[in-house]
Protein backbone atom coordinates (compact mmCIF):
# COMPACT_ATOMS: atom_id res chain seq x y z
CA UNK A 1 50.80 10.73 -54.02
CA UNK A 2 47.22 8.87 -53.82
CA UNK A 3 46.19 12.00 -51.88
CA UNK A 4 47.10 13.96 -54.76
CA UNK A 5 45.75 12.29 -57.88
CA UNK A 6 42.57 11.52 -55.84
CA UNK A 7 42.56 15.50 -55.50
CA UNK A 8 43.29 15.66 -59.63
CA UNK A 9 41.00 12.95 -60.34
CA UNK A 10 38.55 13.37 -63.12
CA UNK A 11 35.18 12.62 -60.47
CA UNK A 12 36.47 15.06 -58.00
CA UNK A 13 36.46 18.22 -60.69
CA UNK A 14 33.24 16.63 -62.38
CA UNK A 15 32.05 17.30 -58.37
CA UNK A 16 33.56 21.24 -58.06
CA UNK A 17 32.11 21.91 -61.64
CA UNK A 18 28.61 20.49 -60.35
CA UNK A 19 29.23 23.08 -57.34
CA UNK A 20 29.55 25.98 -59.84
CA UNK A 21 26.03 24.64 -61.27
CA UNK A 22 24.40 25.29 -57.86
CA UNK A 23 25.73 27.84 -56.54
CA UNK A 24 25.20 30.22 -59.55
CA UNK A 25 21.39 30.80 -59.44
CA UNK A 26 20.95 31.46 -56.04
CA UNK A 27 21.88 34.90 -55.43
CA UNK A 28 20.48 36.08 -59.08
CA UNK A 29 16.95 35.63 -57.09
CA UNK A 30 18.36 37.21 -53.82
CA UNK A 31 20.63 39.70 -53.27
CA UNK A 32 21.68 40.35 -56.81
CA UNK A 33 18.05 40.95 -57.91
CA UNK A 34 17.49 43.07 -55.02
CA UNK A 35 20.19 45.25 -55.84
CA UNK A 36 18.89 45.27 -59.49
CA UNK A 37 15.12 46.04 -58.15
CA UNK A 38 16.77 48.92 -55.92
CA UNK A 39 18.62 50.47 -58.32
CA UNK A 40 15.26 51.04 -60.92
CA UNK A 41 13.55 52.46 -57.35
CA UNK A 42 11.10 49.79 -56.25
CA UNK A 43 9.78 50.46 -52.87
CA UNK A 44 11.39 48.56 -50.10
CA UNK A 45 7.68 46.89 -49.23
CA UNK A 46 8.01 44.73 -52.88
CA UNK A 47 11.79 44.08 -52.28
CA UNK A 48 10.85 42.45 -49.24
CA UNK A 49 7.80 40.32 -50.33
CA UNK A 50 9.51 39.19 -53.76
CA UNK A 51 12.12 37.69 -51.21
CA UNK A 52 9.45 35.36 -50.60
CA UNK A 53 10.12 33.60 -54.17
CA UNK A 54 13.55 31.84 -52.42
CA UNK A 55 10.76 29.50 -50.70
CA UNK A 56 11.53 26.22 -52.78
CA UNK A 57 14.98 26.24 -51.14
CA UNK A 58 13.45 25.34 -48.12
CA UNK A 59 10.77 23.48 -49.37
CA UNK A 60 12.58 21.44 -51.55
CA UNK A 61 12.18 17.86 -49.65
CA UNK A 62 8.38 18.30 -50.19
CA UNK A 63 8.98 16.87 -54.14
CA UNK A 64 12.45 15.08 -53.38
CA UNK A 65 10.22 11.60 -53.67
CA UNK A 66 9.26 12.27 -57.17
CA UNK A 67 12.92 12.84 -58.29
CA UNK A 68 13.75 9.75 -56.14
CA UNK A 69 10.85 7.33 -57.93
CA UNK A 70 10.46 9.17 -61.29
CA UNK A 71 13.32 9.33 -63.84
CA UNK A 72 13.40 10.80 -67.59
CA UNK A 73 14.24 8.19 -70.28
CA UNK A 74 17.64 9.67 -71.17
CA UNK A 75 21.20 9.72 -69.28
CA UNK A 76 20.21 7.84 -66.19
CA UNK A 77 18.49 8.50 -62.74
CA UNK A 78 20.08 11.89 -61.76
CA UNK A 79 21.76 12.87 -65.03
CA UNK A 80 18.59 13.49 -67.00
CA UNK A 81 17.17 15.07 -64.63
CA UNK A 82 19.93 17.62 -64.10
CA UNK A 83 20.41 18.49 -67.66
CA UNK A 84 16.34 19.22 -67.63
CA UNK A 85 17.01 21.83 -64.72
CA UNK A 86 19.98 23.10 -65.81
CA UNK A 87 18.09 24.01 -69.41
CA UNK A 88 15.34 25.30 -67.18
CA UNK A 89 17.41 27.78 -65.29
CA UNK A 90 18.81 29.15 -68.85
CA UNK A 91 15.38 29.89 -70.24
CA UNK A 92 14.22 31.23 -67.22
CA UNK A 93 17.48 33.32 -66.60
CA UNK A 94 16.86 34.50 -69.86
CA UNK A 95 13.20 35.15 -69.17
CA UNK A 96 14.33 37.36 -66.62
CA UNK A 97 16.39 39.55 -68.85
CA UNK A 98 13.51 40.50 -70.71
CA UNK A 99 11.67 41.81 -68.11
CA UNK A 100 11.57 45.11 -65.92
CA UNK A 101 11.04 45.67 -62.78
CA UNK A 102 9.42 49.06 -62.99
CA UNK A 103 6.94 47.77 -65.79
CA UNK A 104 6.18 44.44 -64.44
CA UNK A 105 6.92 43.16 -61.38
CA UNK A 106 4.75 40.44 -61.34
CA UNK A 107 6.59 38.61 -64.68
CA UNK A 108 9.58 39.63 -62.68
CA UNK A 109 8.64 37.26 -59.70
CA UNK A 110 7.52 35.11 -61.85
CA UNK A 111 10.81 34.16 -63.66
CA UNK A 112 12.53 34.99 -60.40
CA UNK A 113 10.13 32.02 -58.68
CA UNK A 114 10.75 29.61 -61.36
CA UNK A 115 14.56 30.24 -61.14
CA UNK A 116 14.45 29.47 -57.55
CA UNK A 117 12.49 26.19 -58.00
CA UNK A 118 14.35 24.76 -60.81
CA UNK A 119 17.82 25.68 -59.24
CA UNK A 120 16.18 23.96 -55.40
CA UNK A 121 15.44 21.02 -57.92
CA UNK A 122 18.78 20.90 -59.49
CA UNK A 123 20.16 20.51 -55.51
CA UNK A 124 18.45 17.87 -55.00
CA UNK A 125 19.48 15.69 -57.91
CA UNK A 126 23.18 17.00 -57.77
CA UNK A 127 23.24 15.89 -54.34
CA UNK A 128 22.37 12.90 -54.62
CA UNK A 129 24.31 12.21 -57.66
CA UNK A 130 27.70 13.18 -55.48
CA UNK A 131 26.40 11.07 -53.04
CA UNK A 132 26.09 7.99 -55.38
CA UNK A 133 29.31 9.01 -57.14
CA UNK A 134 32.03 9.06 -54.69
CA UNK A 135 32.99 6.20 -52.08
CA UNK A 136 32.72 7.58 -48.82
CA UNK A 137 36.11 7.64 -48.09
CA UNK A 138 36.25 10.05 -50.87
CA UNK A 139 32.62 11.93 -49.27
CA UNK A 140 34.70 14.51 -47.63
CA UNK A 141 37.11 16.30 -50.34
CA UNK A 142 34.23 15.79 -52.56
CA UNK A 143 31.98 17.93 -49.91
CA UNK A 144 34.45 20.24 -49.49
CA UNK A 145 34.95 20.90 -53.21
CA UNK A 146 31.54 21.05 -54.25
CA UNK A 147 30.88 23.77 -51.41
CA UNK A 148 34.02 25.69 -52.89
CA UNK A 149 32.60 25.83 -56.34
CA UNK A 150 29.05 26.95 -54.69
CA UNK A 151 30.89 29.56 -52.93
CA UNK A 152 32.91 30.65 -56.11
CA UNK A 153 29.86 30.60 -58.13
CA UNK A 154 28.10 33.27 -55.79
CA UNK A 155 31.01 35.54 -56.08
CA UNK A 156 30.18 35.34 -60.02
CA UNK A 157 26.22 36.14 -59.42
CA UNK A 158 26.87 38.30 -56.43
CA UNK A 159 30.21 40.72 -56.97
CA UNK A 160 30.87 40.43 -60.45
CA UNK A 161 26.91 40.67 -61.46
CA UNK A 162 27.19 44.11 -59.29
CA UNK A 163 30.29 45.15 -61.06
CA UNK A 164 28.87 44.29 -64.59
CA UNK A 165 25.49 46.69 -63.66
CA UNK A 166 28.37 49.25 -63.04
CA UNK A 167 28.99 49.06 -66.78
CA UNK A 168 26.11 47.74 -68.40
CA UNK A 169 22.30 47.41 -67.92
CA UNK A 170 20.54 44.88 -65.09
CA UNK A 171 18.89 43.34 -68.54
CA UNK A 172 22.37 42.55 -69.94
CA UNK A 173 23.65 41.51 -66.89
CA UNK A 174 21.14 38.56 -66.41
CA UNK A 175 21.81 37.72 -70.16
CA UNK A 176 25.80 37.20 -69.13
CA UNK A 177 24.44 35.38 -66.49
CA UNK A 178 22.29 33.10 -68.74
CA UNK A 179 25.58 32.49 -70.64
CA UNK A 180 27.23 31.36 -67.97
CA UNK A 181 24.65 28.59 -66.75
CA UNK A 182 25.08 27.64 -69.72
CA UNK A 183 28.19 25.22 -69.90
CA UNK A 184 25.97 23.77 -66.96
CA UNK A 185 24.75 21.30 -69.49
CA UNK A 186 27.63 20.22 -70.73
CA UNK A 187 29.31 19.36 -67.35
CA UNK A 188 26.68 17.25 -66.76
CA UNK A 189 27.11 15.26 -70.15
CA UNK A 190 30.76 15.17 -69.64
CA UNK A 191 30.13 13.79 -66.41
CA UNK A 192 30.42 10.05 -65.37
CA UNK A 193 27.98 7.58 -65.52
CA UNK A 194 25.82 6.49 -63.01
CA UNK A 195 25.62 3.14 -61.18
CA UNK A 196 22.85 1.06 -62.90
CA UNK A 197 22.58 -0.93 -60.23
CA UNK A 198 20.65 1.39 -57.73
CA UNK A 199 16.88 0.25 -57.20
CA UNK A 200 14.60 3.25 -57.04
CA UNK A 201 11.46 2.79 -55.30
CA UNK A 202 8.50 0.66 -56.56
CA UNK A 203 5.87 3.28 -56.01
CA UNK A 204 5.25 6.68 -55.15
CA UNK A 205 4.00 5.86 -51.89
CA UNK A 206 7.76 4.22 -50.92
CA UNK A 207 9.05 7.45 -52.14
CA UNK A 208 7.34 9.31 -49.50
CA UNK A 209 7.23 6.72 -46.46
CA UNK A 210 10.70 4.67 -47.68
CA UNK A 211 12.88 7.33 -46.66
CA UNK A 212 11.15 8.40 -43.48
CA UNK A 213 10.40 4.94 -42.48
CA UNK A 214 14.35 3.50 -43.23
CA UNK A 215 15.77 6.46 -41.67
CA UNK A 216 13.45 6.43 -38.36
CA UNK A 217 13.82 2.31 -37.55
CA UNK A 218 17.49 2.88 -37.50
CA UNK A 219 19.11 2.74 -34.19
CA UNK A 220 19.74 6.08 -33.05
CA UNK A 221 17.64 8.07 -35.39
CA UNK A 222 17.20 10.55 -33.01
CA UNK A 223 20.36 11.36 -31.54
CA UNK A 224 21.78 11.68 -35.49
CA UNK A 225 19.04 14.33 -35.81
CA UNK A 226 19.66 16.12 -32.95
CA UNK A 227 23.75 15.92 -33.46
CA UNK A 228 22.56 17.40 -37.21
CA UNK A 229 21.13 20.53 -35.51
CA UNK A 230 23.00 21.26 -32.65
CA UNK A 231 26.46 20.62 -34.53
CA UNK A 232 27.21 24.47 -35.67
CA UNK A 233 24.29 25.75 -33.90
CA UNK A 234 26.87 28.16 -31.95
CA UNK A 235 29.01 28.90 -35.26
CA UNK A 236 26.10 29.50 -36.99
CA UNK A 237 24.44 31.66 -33.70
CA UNK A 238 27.60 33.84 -33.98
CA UNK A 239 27.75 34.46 -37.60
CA UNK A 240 24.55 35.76 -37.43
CA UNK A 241 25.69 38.61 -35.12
CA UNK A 242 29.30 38.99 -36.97
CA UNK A 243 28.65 41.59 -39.30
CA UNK A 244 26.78 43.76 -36.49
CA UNK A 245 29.76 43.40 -34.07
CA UNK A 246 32.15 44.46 -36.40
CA UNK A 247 30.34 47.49 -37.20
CA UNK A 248 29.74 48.07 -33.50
CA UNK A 249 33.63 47.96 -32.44
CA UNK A 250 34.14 50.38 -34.66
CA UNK A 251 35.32 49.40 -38.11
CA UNK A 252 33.89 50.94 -41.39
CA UNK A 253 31.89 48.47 -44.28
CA UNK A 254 34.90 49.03 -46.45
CA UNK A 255 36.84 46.98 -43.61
CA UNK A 256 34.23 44.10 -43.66
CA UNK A 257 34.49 44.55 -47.28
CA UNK A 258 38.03 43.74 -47.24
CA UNK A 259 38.71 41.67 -44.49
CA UNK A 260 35.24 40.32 -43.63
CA UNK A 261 33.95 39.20 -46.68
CA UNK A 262 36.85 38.84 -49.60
CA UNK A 263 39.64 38.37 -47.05
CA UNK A 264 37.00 35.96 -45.27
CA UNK A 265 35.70 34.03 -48.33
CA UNK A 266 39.07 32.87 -49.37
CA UNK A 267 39.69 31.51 -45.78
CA UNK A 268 36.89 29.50 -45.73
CA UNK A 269 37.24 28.13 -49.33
CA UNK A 270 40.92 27.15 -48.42
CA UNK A 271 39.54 25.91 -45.02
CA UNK A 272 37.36 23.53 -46.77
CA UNK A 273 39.82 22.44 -48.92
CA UNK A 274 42.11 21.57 -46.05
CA UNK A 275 39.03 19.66 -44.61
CA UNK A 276 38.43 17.92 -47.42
CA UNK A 277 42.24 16.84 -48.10
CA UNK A 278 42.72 15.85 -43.89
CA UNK A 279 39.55 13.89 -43.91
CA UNK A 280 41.68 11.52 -46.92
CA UNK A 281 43.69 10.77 -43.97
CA UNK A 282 41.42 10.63 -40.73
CA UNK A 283 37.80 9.03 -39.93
CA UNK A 284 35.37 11.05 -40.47
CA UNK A 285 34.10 10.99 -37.05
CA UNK A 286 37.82 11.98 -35.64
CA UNK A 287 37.33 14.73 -38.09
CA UNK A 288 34.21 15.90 -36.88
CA UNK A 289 35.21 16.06 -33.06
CA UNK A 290 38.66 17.64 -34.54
CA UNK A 291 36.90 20.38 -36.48
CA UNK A 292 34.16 20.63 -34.14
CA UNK A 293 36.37 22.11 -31.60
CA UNK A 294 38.08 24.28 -34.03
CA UNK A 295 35.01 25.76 -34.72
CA UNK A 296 33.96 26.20 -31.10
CA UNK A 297 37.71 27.71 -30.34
CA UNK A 298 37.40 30.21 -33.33
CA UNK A 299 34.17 31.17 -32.12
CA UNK A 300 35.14 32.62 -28.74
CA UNK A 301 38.34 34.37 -30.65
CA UNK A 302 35.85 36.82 -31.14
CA UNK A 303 35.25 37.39 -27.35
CA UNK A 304 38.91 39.22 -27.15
CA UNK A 305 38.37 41.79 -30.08
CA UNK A 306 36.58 44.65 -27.96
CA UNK A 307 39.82 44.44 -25.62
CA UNK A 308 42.32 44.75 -28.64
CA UNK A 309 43.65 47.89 -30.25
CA UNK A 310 41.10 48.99 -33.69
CA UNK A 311 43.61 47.77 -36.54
CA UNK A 312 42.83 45.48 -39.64
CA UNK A 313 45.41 42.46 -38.72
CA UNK A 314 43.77 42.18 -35.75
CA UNK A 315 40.42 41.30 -37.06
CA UNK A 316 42.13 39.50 -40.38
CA UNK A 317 43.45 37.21 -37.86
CA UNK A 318 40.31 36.48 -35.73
CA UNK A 319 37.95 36.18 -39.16
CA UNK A 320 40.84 34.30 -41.08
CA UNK A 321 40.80 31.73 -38.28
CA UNK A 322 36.88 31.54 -37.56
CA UNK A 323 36.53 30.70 -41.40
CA UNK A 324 39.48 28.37 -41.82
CA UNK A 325 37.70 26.53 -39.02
CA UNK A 326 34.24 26.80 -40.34
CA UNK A 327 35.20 25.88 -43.80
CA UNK A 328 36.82 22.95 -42.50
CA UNK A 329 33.72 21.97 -40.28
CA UNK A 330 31.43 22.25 -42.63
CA UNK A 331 33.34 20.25 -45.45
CA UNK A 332 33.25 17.16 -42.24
CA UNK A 333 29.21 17.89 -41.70
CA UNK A 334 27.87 18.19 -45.60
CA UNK A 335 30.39 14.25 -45.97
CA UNK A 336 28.97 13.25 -42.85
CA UNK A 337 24.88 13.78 -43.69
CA UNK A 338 25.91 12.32 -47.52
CA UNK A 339 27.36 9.15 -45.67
CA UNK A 340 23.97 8.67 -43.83
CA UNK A 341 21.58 8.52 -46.60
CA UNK A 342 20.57 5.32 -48.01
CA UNK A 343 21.49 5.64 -51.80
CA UNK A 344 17.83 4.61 -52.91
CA UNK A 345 16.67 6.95 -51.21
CA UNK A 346 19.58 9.98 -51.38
CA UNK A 347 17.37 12.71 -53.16
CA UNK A 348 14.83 12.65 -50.36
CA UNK A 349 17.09 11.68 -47.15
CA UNK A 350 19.51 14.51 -47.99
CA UNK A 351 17.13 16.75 -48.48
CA UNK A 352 15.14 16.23 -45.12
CA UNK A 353 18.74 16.69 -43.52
CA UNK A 354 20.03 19.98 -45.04
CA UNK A 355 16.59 21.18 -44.36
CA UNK A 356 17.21 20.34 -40.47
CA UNK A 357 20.92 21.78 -41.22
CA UNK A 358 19.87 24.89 -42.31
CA UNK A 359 17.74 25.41 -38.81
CA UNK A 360 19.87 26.43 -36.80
CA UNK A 361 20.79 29.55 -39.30
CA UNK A 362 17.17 30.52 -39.79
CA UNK A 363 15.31 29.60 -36.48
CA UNK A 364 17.94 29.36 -33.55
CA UNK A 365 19.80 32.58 -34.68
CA UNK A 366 16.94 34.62 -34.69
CA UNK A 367 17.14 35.54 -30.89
CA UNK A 368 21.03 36.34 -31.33
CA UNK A 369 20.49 40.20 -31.36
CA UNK A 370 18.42 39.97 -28.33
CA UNK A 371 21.39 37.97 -26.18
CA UNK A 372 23.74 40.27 -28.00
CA UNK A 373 22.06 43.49 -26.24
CA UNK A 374 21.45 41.67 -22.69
CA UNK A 375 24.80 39.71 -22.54
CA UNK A 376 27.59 42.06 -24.06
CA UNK A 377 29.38 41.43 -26.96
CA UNK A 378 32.26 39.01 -25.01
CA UNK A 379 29.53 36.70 -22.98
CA UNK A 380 27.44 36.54 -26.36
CA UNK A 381 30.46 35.11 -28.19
CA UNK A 382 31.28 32.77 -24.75
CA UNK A 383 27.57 31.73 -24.89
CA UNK A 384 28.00 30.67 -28.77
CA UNK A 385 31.16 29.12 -27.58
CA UNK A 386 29.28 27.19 -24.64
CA UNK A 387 26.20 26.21 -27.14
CA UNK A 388 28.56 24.17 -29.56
CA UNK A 389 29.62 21.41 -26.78
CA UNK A 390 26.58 19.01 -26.65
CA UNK A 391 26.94 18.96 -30.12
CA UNK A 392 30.36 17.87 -29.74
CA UNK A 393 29.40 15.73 -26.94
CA UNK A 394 26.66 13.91 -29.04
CA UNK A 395 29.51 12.61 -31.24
CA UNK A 396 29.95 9.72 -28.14
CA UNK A 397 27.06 8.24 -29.15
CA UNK A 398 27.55 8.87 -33.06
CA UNK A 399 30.68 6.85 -33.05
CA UNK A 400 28.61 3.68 -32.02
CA UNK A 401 26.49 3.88 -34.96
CA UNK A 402 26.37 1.36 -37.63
CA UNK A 403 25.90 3.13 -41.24
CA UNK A 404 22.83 2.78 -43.13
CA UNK A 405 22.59 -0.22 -45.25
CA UNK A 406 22.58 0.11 -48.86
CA UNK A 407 19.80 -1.00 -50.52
CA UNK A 408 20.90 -1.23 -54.68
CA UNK A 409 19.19 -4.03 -56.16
């Protein structure tokens, strides 16, 4: 019954509402605006370039200090600095709607840029916000809900955005869009208040060094950073290759459409759900080792499809599994990294770790086609397999880590 009401509780859906918030910009500057840019017949060359504009996603621990030592004079450290952001990304969506790509592409990437930067802001703040927010026992439901609002939110700016320009121009598409950014705002009013009692730093130079310098003379520093990369470096090295491999064995787009991508989002929202609810009941670290080998298990479920028969349960069952599991891990990683931070310095520490998180998708799963070619489809999917354990093994000396201490006043 706690379980339950903790699942109901007012903080958690404050947290899966926030999720909504982020997760709705991103694809309007990626693969929504590319479809958009395709569709009025702008050569491939620009697509590609004005995919450049997604930089402040990455880049977004570079000004993490200044929304860790500066804060507006309304609704409290994180709050007023949200609703800023979120009023941003309506303009600017807005903005956007009034443009045309055939007339002027440079306005276009201009909007497009400043949607990307104000929506990378707007992840910073939120994050740290949940972080502050929720006791850490409560870190990993709140994790996994937040990512299952993201998620849901890109199915709003990704498949129903293309199924709107089906029936209505790209221009009045981003306007629907605007609208529904909109009730951003008022989440964030709605949502509760913030300890008062959190210290931010004195200066702008503690910004910068505080969070670098706390984080670094901790004990094991270095082993949390390298358990941060190398955790779903091999579900994230397999991923990369998924969509490829399916093709390859022989099953048509409409199959990954299906299976693959609808069939596969719901698994891994309801994965992360489970996550989420389980990690109410187990440590967080027994959660990570649990999940971690889920994911690794899932991984090399792939390694037996070229020897089954070419029929949809067969893959439904393989990609249902995979995603269950890598909902599930994920929802234990995103608690774990929040759990780490030091709340005066959460906008800047969390940032510097999903940076390092998201590493392993960009850098470390470049070479994937490459092994894919040289190895064969079922020793690629062992190797992925193989390349989660010292991840897993790097939990040994996780467990004997004190958390950070939390400095508040």
């Amino acid at each position: 019954m706690n379980t339950f009401k903790k699942i109901l509780s007012y903080r958690m859906l404050i947290v899966l509402l926030l999720g909504y918030c982020s997760g709705l910009p991103l694809l309007l500057t990626g693969s929504t605006l590319q479809a958009w840019m395709t569709k009025e017949g702008i050569s491939l060359k620009d697509i590609g370039l004005v995919s450049l504009i997604g930089m402040p996603y990455v880049l977004k621990f570079l000004w993490a200090p200044l929304l860790d030592r500066f804060q507006v004079p309304f609704l409290g450290r994180r709050k007023g600095w949200m609703v800023i952001f979120q009023a941003s990304l309506v303009i600017c969506i807005l903005g956007l709607s009034l443009t045309h790509p055939k007339t002027n592409l440079f306005l276009l990437a201009m909007w497009s840029f400043l949607i990307a930067l104000f929506s990378a802001s707007q992840d910073i703040v939120i994050d740290a916000y949940r972080r502050e927010i929720l006791a850490d026992d409560e870190l990993g439901l709140g994790s996994s809900l937040y990512v299952n609002g993201y998620r849901l939110a890109m199915l709003v700016s990704g498949a129903f955005a293309l199924y709107l320009a089906d029936n209505m121009a790209w221009e009045q598409v981003y306007r629907v869009m605007a609208f529904l950014m909109a009730p951003a705002i008022l989440f964030t009013l709605i949502a509760p208040k913030e300890s008062g009692s959190i210290r931010p730093p004195s200066n702008l130079k503690d910004a910068i060094v505080g969070p670098l310098k706390e984080f670094f003379t901790r004990k094991g520093s270095v082993i949390i950073l390298l358990f941060i990369l190398l955790y779903k470096v091999g579900d994230s090295m397999a991923s990369n290759m998924t969509t490829p491999f399916i093709l390859k064995m022989g099953y048509s787009q409409t199959d990954i459409a299906t299976v693959a991508k609808t069939f596969g989002m719901a698994a891994t929202i309801i994965g992360g759900l489970i996550g989420g609810i389980v990690m109410l009941r187990m440590n967080m670290k027994w959660s990570l080792v649990f999940f971690g080998i889920l994911q690794a298990v899932s991984t090399l479920g792939f390694s037996f499809l070229p020897s089954l028969p070419l029929q949809l349960s067969s893959l439904a069952m393989i990609i249902a599994f995979e995603n269950l599991a890598s909902g599930m891990g994920t929802a234990a990683y995103s608690a774990y990294m929040a759990s780490i931070t030091n709340k005066q310095f959460t906008a800047t520490q969390y940032a510097l770790l999903t940076a390092l998180m998201g590493v392993p998708r960009v850098i470390l799963s470049a070479p994937t086609g490459i092994l894919a070619e040289n190895l064969g489809w079922e020793w690629f999917f062992i190797f992925c397999t193989v390349v989660a354990v010292p991840g897993l093994l790097l939990l040994i000396p996780v467990f004997s880590l004190e958390k950070p201490s939390q400095t508040t006043a």
